[in-house]
Protein backbone atom coordinates (compact mmCIF):
# COMPACT_ATOMS: atom_id res chain seq x y z
CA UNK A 1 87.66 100.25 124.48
CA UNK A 2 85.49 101.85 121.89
CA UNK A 3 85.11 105.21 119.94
CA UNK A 4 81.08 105.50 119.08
CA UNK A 5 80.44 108.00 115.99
CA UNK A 6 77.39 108.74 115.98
CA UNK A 7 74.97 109.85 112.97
CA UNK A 8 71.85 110.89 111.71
CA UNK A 9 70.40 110.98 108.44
CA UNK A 10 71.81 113.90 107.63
CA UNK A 11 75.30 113.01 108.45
CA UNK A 12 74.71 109.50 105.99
CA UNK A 13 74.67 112.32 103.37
CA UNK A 14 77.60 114.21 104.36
CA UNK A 15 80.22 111.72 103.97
CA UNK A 16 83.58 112.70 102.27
CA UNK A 17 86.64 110.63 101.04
CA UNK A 18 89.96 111.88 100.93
CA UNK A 19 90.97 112.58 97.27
CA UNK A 20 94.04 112.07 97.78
CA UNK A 21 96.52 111.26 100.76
CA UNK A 22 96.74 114.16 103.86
CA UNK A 23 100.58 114.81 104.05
CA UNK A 24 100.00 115.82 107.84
CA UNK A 25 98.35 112.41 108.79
CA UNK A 26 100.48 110.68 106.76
CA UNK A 27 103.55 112.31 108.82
CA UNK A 28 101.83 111.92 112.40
CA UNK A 29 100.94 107.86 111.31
CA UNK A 30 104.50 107.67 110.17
CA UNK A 31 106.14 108.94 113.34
CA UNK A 32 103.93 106.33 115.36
CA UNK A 33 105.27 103.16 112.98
CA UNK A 34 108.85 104.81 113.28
CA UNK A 35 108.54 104.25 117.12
CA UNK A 36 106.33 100.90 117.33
CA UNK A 37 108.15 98.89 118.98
CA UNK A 38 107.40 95.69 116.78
CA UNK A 39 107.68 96.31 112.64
CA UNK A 40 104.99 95.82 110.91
CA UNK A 41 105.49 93.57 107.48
CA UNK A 42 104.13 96.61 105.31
CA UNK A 43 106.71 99.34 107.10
CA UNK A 44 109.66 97.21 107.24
CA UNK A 45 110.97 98.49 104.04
CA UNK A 46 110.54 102.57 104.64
CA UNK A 47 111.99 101.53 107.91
CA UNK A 48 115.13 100.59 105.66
CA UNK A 49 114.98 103.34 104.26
CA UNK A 50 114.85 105.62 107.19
CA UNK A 51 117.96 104.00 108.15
CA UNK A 52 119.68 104.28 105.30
CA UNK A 53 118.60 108.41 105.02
CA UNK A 54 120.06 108.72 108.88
CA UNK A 55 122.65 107.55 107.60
CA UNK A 56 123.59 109.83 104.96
CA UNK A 57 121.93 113.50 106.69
CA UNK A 58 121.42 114.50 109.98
CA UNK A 59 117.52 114.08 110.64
CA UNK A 60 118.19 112.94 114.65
CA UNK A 61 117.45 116.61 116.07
CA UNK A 62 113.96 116.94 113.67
CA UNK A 63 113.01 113.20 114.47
CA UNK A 64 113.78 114.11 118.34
CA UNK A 65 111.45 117.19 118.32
CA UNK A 66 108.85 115.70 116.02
CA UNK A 67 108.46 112.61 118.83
CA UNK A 68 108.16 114.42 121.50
CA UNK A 69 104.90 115.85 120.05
CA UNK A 70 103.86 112.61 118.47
CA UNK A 71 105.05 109.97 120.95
CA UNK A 72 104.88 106.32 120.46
CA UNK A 73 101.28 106.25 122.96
CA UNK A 74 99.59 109.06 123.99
CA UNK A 75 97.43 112.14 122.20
CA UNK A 76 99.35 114.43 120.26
CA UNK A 77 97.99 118.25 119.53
CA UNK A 78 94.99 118.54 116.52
CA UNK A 79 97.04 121.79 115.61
CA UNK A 80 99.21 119.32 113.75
CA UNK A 81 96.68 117.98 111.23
CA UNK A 82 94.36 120.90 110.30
CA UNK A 83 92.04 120.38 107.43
CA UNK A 84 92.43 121.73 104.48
CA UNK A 85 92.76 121.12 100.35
CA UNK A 86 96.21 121.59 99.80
CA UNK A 87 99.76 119.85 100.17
CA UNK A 88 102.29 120.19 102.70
CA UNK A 89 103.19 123.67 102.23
CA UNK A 90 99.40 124.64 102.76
CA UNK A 91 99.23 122.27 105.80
CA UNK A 92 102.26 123.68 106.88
CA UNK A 93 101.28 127.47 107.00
CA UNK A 94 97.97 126.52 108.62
CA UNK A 95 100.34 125.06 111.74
CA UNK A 96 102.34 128.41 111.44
CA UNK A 97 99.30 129.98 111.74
CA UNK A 98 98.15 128.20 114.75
CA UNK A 99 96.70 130.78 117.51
CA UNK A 100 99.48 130.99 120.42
CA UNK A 101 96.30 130.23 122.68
CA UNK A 102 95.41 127.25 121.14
CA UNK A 103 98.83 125.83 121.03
CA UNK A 104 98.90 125.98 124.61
CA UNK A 105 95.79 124.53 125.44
CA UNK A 106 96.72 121.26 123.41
CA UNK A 107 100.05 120.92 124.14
CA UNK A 108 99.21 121.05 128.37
CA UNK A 109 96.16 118.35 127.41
CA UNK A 110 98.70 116.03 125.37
CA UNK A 111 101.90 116.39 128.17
CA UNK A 112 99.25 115.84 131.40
CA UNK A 113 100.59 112.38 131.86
CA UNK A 114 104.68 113.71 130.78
CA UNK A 115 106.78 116.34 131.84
CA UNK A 116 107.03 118.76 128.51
CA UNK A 117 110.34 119.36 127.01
CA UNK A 118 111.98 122.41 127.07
CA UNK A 119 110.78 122.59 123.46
CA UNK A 120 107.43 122.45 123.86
CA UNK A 121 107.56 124.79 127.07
CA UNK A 122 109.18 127.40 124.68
CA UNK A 123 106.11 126.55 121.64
CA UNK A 124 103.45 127.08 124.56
CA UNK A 125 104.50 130.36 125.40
CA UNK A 126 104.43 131.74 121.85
CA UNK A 127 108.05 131.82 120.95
CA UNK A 128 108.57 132.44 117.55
CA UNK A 129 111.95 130.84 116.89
CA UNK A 130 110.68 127.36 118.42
CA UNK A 131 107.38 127.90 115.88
CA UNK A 132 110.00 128.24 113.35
CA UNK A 133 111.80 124.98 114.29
CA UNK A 134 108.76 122.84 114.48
CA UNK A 135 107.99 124.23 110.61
CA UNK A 136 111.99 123.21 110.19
CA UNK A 137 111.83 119.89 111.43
CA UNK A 138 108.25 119.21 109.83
CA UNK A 139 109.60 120.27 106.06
CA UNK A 140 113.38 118.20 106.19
CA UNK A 141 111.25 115.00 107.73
CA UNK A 142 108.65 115.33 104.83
CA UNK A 143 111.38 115.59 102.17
CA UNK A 144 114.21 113.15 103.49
CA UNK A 145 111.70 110.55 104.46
CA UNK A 146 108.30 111.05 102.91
CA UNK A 147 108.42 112.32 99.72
CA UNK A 148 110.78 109.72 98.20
CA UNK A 149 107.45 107.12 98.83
CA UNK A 150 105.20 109.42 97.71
CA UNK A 151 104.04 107.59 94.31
CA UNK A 152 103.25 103.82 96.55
CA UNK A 153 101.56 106.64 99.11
CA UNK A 154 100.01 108.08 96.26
CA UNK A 155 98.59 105.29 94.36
CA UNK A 156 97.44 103.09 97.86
CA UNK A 157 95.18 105.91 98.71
CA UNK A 158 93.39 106.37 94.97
CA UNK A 159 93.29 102.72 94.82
CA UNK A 160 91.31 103.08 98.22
CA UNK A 161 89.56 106.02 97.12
CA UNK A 162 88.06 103.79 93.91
CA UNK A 163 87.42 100.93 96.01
CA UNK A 164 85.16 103.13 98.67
CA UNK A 165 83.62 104.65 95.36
CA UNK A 166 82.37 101.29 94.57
CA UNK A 167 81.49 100.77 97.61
CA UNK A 168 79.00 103.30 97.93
CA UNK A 169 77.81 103.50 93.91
CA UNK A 170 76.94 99.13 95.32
CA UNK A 171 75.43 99.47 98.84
CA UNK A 172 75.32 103.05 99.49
CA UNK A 173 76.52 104.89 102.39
CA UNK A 174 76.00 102.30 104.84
CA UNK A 175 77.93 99.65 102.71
CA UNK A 176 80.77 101.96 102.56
CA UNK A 177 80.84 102.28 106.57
CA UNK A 178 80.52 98.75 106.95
CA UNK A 179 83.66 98.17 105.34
CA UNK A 180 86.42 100.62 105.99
CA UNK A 181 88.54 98.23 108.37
CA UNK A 182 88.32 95.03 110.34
CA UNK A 183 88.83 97.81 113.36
CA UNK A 184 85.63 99.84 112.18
CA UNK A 185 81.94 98.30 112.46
CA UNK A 186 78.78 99.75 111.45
CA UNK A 187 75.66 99.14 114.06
CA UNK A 188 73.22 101.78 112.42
CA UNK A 189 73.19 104.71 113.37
CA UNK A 190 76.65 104.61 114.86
CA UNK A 191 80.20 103.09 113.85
CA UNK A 192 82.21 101.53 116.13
CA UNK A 193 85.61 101.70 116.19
CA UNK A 194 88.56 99.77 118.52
CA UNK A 195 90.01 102.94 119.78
CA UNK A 196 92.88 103.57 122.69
CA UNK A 197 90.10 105.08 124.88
CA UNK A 198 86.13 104.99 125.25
CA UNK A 199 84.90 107.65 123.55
CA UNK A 200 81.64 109.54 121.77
CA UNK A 201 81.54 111.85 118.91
CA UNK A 202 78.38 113.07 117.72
CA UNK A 203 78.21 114.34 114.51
CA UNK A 204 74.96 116.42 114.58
CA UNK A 205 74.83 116.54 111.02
CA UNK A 206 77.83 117.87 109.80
CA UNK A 207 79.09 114.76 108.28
CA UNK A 208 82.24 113.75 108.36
CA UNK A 209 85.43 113.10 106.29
CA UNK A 210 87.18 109.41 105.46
CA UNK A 211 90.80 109.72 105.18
CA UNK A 212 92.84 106.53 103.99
CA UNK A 213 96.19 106.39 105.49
CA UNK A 214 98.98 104.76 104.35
CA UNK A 215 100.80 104.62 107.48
CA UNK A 216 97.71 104.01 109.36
CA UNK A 217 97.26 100.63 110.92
CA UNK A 218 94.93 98.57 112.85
CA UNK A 219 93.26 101.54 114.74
CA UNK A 220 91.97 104.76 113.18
CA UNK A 221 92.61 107.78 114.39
CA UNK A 222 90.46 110.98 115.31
CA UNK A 223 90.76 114.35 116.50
CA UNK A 224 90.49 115.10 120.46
CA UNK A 225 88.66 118.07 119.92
CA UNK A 226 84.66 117.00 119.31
CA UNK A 227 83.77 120.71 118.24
CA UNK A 228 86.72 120.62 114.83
CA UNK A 229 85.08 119.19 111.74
CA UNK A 230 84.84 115.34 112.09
CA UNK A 231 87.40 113.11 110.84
CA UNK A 232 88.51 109.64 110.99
CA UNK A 233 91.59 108.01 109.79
CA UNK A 234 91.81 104.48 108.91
CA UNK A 235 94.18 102.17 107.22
CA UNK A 236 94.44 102.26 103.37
CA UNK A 237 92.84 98.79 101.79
CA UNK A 238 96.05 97.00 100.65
CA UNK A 239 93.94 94.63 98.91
CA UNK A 240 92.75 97.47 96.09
CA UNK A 241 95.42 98.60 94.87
CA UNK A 242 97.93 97.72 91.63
CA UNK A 243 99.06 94.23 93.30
CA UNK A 244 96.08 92.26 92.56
CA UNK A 245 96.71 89.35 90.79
CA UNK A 246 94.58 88.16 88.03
CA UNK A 247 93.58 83.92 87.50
CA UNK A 248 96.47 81.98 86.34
CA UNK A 249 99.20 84.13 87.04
CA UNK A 250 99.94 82.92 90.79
CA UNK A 251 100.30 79.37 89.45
CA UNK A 252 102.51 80.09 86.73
CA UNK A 253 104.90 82.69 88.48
CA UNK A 254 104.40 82.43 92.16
CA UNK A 255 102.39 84.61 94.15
CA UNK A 256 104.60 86.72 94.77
CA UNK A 257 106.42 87.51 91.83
CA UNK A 258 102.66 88.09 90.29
CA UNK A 259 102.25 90.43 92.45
CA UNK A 260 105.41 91.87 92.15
CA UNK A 261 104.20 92.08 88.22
CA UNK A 262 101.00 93.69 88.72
CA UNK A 263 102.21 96.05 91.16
CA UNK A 264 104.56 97.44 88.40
CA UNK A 265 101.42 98.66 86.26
CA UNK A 266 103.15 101.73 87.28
CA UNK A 267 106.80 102.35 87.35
CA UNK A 268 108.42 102.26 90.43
CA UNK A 269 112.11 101.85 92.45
CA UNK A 270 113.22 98.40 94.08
CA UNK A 271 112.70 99.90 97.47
CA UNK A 272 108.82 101.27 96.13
CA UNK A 273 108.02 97.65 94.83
CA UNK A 274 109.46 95.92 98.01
CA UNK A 275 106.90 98.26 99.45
CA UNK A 276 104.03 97.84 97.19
CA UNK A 277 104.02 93.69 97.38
CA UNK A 278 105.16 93.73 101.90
CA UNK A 279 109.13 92.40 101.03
CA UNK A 280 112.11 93.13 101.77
CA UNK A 281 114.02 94.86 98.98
CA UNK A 282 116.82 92.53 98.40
CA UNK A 283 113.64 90.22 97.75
CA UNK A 284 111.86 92.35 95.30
CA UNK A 285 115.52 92.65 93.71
CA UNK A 286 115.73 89.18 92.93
CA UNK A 287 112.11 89.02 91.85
CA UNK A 288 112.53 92.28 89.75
CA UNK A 289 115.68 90.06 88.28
CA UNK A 290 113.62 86.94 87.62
CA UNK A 291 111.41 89.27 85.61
CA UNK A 292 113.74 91.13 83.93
CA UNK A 293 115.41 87.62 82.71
CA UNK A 294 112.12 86.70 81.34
CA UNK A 295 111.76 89.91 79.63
CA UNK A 296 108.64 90.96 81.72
CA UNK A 297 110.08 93.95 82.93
CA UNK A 298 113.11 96.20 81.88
CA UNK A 299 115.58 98.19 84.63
CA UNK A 300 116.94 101.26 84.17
CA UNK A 301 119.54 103.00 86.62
CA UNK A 302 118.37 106.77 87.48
CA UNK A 303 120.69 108.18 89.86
CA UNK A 304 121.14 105.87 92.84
CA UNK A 305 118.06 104.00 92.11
CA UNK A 306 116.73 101.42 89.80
CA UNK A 307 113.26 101.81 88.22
CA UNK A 308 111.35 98.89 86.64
CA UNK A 309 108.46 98.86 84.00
CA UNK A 310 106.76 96.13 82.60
CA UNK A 311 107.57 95.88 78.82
CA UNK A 312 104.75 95.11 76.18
CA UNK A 313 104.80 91.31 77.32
CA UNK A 314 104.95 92.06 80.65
CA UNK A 315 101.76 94.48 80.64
CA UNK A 316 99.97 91.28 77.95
CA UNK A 317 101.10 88.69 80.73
CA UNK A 318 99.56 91.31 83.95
CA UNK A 319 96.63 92.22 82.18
CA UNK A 320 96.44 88.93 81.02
CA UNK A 321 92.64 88.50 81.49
CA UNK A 322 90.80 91.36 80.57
CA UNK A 323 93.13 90.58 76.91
CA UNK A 324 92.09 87.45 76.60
CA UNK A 325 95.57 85.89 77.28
CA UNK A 326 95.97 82.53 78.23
CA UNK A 327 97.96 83.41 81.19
CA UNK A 328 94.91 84.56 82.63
CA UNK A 329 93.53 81.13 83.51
CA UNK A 330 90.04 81.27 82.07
């Protein structure tokens, strides 16, 4: 099954990406991995960490009423990813300002197929406490289990960001459709995209916006509603970001450890690096060790957590190339 976006030259003109990563999307994409029922290699370690912060607070009731709008399969409401400029508390507002009408309308077009919880019978019909719950649950999910990642969310989706800037600076707008996931294809003057359901959204000129996604994966995403300004989310390039390794550098550390090594260009936890290079963290600790042994990197304990930086070396040895280092292989 296919979503077809379709565009004229006008819309080739009106193409936006993301500056920087939509806390909202981020949270619906994250809910989704939370519940897939296979673990992806690049969630497995916020996965640990979810189990580790359910573990030490009581997120169960905000995780139980955030799923049942967001379930594993199925639409969830647009309500919950308006557009807008800000961060979460903007985003958030916007949802508290949701019409009561429009609320209702979603919700009974997302629970056609389910039986709606009591929860969402009580957010239909305008009650204010339940409103107030949802903005509850949204704001203790965001800070227990989102905001701790927010740097490796942070820097995946500027990475991405550059790499579409190229992109289109190279080849244009065209070029930059043609490349935005193995998911997405561009067959002028639509894109194509694997989608959950066969689908058309014509854009009629008013462009659209690109928003990476960190916790998107394989598919992209889109709003239900054709008539609310077009978007599409689709996964972050993992390829574009701090990890890549420059000539030599695999050969003489391993691939992973260089990567591990590049990916510390900026400072970051254990559990942010595991994320960064797709490993566990008890193997990014050992690589982090190996690193620190060879006086790449230095640790330092802050609070419960461990940050690592590359030291002088280590940044000579990463940036080998561009420094004319022999590490870097040419």
């Amino acid at each position: 099954m296919e979503l077809r976006i379709h565009f004229t030259a006008d819309d080739l003109t009106r193409i936006t990406v993301a500056p920087r990563p939509d806390p909202m999307w981020e949270l619906v994409n994250s809910l989704h991995a939370l519940q897939a029922p296979r673990t992806t290699p690049e969630h497995a370690p916020w996965l640990a960490h979810v189990r580790r912060r359910l573990a030490r607070s009581d997120l169960r009731e905000p995780i139980r009423l955030l799923t049942t709008l967001v379930p594993a399969r199925g639409k969830f409401p647009d309500f919950l990813t308006p557009p807008h400029r800000g961060g979460m508390e903007v985003a958030r507002d916007l949802i508290l300002a949701t019409p009561t009408d429009r609320v209702r309308a979603e919700l009974a077009a997302c629970c056609s197929q389910r039986t709606p919880s009591d929860g969402l019978r009580r957010l239909a019909e305008g009650d204010r406490a339940a409103r107030q719950e949802l903005d509850a649950a949204l704001a203790v999910y965001f800070r227990e289990l989102l905001l701790p990642q927010r740097q490796l969310i942070d820097d995946m989706v500027h990475s991405d960001r550059a790499y579409r800037s190229r992109d289109l600076l190279e080849g244009g707008a065209e070029r930059l459709l043609s490349t935005l996931s193995p998911a997405i294809r561009w067959e002028p003057p639509t894109l194509v995209a694997d989608y959950p359901r066969d689908g058309d959204l014509h854009l009629r000129g008013r462009g659209i916006s690109l928003i990476p996604s960190f916790f998107c994966t394989g598919r992209p995403i889109t709003l239900i509603d054709p008539g609310l300004p077009p978007v599409l989310v689709y996964p972050a390039n993992r390829r574009s970001g701090g990890t890549e390794t420059h000539d030599g550098l695999p050969e003489l550390l391993g691939r992973t450890r260089a990567m591990a090594l590049c990916a510390l260009a900026s400072p970051c936890s254990t559990g942010e690096l595991a994320l960064r290079i797709g490993v566990s963290i008890a193997s990014a600790s050992k690589h982090a060790s190996v690193l620190r042994n060879a006086r790449l990197i230095t640790s330092t304990r802050r609070g419960c957590e461990v940050v690592h930086a590359l030291t002088p070396l280590g940044r000579e040895v990463a940036q080998g190339r561009r420094r004319g280092s022999p590490y870097g292989g040419g």
